[in-house]
N, C-alpha and C. Protein backbone atom coordinates (compact mmCIF):
# COMPACT_ATOMS: atom_id res chain seq x y z
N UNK A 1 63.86 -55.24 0.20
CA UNK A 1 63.04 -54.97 -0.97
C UNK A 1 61.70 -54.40 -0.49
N UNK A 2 61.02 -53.03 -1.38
CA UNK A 2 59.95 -52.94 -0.81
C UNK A 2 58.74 -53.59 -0.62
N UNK A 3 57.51 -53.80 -0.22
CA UNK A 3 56.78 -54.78 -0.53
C UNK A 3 55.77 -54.86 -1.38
N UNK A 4 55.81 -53.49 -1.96
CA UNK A 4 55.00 -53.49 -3.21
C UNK A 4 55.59 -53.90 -4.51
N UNK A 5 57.15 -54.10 -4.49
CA UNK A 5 57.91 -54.68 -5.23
C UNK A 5 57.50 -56.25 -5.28
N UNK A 6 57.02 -57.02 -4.45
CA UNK A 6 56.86 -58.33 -4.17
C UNK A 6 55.88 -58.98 -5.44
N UNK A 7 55.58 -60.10 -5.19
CA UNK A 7 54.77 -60.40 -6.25
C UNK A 7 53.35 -60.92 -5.45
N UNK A 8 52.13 -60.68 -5.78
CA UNK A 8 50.68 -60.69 -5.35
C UNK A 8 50.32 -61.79 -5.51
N UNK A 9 50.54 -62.61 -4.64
CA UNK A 9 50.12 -63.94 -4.47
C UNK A 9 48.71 -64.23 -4.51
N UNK A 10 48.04 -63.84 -6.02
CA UNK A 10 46.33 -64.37 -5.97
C UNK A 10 46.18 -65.60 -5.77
N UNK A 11 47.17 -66.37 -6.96
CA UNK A 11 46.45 -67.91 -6.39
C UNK A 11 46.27 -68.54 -5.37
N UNK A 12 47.49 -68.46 -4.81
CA UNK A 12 47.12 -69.11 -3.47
C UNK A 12 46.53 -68.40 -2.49
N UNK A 13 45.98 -67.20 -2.56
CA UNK A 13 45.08 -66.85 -1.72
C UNK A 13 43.59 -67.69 -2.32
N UNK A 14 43.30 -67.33 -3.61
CA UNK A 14 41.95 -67.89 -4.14
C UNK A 14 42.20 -69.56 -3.72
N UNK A 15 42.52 -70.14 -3.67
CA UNK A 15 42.86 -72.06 -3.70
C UNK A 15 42.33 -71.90 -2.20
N UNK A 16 42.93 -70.95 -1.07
CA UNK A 16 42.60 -70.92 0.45
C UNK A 16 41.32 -71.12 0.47
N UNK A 17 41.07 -69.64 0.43
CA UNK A 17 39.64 -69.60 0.48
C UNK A 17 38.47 -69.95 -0.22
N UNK A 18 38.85 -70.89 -1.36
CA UNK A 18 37.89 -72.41 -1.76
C UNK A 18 37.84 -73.08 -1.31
N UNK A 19 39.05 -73.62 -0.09
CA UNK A 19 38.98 -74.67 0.26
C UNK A 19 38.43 -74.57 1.62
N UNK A 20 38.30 -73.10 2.52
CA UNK A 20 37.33 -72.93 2.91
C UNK A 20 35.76 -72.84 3.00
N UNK A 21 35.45 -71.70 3.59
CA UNK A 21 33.91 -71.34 3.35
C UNK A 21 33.69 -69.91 2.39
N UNK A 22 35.18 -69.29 1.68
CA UNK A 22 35.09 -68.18 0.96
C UNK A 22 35.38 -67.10 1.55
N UNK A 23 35.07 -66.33 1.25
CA UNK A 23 35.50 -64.66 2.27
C UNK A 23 36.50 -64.01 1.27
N UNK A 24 36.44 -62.90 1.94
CA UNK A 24 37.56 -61.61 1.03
C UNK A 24 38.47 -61.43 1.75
N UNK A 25 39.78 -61.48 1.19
CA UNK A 25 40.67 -61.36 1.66
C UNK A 25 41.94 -60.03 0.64
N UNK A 26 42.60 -58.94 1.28
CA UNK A 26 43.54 -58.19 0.38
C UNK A 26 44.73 -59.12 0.72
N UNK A 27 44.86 -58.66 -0.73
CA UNK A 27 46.07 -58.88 -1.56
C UNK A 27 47.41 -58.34 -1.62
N UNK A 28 46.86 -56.96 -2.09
CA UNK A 28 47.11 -55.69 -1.96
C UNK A 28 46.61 -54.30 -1.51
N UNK A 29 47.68 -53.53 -1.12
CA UNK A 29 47.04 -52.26 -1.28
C UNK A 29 47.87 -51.20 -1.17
N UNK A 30 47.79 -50.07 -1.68
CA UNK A 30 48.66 -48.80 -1.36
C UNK A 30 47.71 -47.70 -1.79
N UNK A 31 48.28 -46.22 -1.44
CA UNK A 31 47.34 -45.51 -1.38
C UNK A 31 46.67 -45.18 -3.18
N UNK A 32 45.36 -45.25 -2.99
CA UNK A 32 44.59 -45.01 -4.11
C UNK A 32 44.02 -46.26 -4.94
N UNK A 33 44.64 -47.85 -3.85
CA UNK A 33 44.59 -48.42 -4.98
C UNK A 33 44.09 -50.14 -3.66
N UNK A 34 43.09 -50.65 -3.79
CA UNK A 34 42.75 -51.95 -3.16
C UNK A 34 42.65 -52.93 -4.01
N UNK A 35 43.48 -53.81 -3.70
CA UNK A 35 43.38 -55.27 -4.76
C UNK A 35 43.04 -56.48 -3.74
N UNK A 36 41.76 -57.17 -4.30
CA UNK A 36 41.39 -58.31 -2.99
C UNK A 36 41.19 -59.56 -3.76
N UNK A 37 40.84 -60.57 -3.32
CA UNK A 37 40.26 -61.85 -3.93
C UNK A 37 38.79 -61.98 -2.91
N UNK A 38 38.05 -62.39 -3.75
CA UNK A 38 36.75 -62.74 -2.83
C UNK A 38 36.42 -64.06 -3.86
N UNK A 39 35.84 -64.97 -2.76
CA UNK A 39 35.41 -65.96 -3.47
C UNK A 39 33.92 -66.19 -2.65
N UNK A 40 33.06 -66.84 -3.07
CA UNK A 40 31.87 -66.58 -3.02
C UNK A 40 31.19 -68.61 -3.17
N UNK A 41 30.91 -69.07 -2.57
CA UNK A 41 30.40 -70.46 -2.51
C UNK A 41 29.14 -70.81 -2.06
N UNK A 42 28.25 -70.92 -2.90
CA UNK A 42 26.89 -71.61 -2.55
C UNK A 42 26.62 -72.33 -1.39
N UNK A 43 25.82 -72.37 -1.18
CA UNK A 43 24.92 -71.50 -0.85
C UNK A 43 24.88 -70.25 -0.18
N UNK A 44 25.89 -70.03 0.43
CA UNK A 44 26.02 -68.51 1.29
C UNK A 44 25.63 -67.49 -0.25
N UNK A 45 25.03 -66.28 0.58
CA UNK A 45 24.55 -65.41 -0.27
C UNK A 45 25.67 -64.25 -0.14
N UNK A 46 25.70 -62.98 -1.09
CA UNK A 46 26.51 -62.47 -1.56
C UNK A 46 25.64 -61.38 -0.55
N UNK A 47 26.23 -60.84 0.26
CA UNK A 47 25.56 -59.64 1.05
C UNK A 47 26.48 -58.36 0.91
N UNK A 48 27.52 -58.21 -0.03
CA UNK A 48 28.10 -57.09 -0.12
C UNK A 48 26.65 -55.49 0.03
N UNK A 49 27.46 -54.57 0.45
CA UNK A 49 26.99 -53.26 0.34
C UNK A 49 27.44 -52.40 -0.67
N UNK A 50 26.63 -51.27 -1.26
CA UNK A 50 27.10 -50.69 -1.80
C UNK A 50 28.94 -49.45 -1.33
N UNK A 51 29.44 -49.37 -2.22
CA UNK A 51 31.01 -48.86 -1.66
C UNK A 51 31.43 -47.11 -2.23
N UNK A 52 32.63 -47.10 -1.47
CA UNK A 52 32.43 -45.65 -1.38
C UNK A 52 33.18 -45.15 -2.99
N UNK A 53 34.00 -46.44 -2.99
CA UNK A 53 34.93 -46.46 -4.74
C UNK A 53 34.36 -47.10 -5.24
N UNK A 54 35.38 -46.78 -6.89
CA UNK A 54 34.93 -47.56 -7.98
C UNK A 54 35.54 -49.04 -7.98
N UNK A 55 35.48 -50.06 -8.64
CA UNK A 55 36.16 -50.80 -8.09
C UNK A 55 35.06 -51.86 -9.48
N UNK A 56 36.30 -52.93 -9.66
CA UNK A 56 36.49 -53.76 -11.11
C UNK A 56 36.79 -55.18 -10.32
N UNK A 57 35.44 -55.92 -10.98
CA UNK A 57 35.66 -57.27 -10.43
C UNK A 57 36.26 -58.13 -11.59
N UNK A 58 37.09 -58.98 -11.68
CA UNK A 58 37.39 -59.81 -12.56
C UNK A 58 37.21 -61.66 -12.52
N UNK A 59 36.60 -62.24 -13.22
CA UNK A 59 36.45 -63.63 -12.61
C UNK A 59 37.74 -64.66 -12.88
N UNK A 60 37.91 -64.91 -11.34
CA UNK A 60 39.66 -65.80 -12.16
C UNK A 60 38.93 -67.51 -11.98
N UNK A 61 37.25 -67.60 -11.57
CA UNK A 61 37.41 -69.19 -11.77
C UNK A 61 35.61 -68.78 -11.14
N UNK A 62 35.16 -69.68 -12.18
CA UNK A 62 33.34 -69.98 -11.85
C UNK A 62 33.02 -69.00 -12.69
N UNK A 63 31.55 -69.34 -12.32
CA UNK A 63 30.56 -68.20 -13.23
C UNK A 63 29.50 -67.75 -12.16
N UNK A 64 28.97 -67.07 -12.49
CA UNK A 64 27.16 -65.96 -12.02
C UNK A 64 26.95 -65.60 -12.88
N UNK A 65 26.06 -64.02 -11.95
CA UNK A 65 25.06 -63.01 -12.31
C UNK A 65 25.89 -62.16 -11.41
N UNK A 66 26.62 -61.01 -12.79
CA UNK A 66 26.67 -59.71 -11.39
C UNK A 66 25.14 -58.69 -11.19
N UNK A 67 24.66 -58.49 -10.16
CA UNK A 67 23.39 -57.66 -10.56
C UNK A 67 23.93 -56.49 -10.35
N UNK A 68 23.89 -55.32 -10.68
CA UNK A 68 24.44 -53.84 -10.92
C UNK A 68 23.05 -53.06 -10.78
N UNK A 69 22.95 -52.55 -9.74
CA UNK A 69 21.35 -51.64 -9.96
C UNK A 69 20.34 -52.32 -10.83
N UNK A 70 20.37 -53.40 -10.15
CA UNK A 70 18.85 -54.24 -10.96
C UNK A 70 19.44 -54.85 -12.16
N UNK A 71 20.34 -54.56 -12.55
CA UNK A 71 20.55 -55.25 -14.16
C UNK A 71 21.37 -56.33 -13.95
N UNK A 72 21.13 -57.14 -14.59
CA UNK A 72 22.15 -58.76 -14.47
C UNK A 72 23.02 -58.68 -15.59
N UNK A 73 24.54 -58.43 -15.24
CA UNK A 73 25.69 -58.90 -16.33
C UNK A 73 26.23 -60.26 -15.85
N UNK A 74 26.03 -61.00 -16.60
CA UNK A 74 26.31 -62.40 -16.74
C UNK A 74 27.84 -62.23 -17.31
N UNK A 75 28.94 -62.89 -16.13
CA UNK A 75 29.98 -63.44 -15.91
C UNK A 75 30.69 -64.82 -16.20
N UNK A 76 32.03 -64.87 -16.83
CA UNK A 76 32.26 -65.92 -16.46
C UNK A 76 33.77 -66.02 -16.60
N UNK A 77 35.01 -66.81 -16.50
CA UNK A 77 36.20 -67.01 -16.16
C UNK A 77 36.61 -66.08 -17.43
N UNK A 78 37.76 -65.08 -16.59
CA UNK A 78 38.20 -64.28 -17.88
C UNK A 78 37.47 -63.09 -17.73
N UNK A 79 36.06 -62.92 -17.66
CA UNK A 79 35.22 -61.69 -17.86
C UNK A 79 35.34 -60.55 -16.72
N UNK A 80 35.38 -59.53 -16.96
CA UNK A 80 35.31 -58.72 -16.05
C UNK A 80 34.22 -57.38 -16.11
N UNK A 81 33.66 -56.72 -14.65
CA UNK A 81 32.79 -55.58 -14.85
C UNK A 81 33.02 -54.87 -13.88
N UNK A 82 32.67 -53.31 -14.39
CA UNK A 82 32.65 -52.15 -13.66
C UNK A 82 31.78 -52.03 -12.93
N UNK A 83 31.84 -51.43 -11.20
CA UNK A 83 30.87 -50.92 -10.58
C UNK A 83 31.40 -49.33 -10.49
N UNK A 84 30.38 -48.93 -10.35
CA UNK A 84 30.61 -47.17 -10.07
C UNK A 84 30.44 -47.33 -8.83
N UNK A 85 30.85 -46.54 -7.65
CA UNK A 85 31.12 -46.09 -6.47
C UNK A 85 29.55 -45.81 -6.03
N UNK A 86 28.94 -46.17 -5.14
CA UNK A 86 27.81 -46.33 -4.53
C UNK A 86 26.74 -46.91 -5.45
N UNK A 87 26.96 -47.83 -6.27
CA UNK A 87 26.17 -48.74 -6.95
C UNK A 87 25.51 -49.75 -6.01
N UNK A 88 24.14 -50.10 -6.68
CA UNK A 88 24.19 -51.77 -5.51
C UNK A 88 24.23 -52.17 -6.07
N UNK A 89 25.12 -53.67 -6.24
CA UNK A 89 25.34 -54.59 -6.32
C UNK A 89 25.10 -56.10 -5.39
N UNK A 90 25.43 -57.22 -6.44
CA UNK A 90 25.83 -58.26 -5.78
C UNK A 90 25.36 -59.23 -6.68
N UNK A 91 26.64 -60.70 -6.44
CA UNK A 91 26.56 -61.59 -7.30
C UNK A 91 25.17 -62.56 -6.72
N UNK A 92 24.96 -63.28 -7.61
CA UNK A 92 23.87 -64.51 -7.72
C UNK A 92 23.99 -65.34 -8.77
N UNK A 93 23.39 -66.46 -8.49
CA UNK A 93 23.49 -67.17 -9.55
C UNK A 93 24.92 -68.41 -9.80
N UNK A 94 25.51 -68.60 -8.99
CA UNK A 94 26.81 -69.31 -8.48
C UNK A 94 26.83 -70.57 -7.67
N UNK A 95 27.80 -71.12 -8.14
CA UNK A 95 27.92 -71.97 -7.43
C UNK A 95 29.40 -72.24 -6.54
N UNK A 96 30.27 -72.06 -7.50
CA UNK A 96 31.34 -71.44 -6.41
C UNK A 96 31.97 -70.03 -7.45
N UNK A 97 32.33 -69.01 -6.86
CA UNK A 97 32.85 -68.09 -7.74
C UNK A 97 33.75 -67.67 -6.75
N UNK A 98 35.22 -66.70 -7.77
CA UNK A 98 36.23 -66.06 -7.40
C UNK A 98 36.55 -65.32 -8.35
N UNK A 99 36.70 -63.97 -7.43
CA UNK A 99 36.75 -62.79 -8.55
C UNK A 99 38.44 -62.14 -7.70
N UNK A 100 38.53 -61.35 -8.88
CA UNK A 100 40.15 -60.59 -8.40
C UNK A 100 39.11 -59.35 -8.22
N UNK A 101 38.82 -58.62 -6.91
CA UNK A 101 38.37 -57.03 -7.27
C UNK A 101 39.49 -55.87 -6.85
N UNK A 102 39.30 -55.22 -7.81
CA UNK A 102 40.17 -54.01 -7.70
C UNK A 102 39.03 -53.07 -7.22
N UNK A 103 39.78 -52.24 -6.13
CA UNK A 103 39.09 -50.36 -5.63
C UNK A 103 40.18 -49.52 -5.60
N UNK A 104 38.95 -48.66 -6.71
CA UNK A 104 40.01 -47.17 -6.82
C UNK A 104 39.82 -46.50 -5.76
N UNK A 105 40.70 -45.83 -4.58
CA UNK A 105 40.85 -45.39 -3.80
C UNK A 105 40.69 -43.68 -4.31
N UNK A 106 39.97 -42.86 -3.93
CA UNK A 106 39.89 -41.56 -4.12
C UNK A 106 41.29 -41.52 -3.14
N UNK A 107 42.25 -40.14 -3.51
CA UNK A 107 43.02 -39.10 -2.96
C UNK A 107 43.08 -39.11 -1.89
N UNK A 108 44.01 -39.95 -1.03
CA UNK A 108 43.68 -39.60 0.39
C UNK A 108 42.72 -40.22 1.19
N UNK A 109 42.14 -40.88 0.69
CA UNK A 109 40.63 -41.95 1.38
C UNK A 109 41.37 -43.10 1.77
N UNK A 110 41.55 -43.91 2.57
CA UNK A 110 41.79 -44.92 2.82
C UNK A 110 40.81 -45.72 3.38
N UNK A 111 40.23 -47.03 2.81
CA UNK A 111 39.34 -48.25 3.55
C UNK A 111 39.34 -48.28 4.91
N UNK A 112 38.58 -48.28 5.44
CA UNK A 112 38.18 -49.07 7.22
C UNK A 112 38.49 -50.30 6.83
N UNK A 113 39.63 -50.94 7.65
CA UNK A 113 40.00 -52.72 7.50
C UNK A 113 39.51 -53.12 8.87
């Protein structure tokens, strides 16, 4: 069977890495298309960089602040937001959070892993 046929084991990736110290981990991926879980636990700070795609965070458990170029969209289980491709970002405001993020892969671009 191929393995994009498989089924995307979020939860138990997100349950892992709570029960760790957090971190991003893929899920998925094929060309044009990155699916990760990141979970995010207080006190460690959210040091993401701005990215080269677009890319859609969704919250599957906790709440924040996404900040988006200075602006705070307030998150919470269920909610999801758009970043545009070289936005800055980064969450605050958390105490433990886990988001599903999707990146749209431009044509041919593939991530540095």
């Amino acid at each position: 069977m191929s393995p994009h046929l498989l089924p995307v084991e979020v939860e138990e990736v997100r349950r892992r890495l709570e029960a760790g110290n957090g971190g991003y981990e893929i899920v998925h991926v094929s060309p044009g298309l990155e699916v990760g879980v990141y979970v995010l636990v207080a006190p460690e700070p959210d040091r993401q960089q701005p990215h080269e795609d677009d890319e859609l965070y969704l919250v599957l458990a906790g709440q924040g602040v996404l900040e988006i170029e200075g602006q705070p969209v307030h998150l919470a289980e269920g909610q999801a937001a758009f970043v545009p491709a070289g936005a800055d970002h980064r969450f605050s405001a958390y105490e433990g959070l886990s988001v599903l993020v999707i990146f749209a892969r431009g044509f041919g671009h593939a991530r540095a892993q």
